[in-house]
Protein backbone atom coordinates (compact mmCIF):
# COMPACT_ATOMS: atom_id res chain seq x y z
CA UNK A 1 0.00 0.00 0.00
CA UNK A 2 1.04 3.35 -1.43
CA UNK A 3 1.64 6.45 1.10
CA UNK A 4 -1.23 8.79 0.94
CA UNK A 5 -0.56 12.39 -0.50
CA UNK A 6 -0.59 15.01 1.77
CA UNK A 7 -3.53 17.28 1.47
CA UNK A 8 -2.94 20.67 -0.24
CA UNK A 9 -2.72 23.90 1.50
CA UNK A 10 -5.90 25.82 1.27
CA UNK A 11 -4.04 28.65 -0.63
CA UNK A 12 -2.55 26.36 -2.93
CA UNK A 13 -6.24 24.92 -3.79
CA UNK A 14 -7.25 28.60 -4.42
CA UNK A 15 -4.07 28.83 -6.65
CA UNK A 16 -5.03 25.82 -8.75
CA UNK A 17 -8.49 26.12 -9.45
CA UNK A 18 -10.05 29.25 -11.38
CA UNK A 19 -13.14 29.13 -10.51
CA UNK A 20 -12.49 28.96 -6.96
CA UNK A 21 -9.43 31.48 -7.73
CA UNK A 22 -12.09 34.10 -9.27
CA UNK A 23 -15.06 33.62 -6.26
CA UNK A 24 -12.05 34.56 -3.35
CA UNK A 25 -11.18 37.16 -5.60
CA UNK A 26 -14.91 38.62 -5.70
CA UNK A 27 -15.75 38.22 -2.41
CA UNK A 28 -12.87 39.97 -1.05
CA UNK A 29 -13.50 42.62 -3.30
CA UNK A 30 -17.01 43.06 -2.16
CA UNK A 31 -16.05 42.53 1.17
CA UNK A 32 -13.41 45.34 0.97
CA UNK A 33 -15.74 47.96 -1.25
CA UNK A 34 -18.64 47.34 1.43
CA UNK A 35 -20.88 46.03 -1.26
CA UNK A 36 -21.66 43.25 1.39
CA UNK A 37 -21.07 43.17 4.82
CA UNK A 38 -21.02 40.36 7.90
CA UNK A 39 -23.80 39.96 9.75
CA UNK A 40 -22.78 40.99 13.74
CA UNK A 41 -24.76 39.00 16.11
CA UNK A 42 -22.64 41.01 19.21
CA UNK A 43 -19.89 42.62 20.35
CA UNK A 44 -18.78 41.89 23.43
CA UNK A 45 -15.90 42.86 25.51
CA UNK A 46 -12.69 40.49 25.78
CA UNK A 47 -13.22 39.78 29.33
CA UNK A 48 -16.65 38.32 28.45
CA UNK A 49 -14.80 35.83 25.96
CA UNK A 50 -16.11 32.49 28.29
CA UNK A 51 -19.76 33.86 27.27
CA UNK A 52 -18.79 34.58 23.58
CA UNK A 53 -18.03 31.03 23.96
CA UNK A 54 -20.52 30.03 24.90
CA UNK A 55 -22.68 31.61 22.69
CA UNK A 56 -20.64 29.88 19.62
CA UNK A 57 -20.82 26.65 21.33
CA UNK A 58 -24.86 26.96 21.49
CA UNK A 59 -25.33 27.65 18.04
CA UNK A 60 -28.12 29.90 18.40
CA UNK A 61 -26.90 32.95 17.22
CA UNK A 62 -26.94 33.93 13.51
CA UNK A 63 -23.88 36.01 12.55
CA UNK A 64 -20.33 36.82 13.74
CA UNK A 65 -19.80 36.97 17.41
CA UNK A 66 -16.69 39.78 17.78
CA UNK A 67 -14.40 40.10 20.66
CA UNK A 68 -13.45 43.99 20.99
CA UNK A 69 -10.39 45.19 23.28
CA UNK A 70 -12.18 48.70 23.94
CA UNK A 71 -11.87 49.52 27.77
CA UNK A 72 -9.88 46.33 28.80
């Protein structure tokens, strides 16, 4: 029995494939114009990063759950 190939890199998949190549390359431009933007479910403080965690772990929320370091 053969080794098995290591997987790729995700940047070398990106690299490889154009189609893949050109949707990275769209989103980030949409991303970066503020054609589109994340959905923010909350921001909460660093110090509250057990409840954050929580929160992610419960899989109720809908959107990004950001840590800010204002006030810490």
């Amino acid at each position: 029995m053969g080794e098995l190939p290591l997987p790729r890199k995700p940047r070398e998949r990106i690299k490889r494939n154009p189609l893949i190549f050109n949707l990275s390359r769209l989103k980030w431009e949409a991303l970066t114009s503020g054609r589109i933007k994340p959905v923010v479910y909350d921001a909460l403080a660093a110090a509250d990063a057990a409840l954050a965690h929580m929160l992610v772990e419960s899989g109720r929320h809908i959107g990004k759950i950001v840590l800010t370091w204002k006030n810490v």
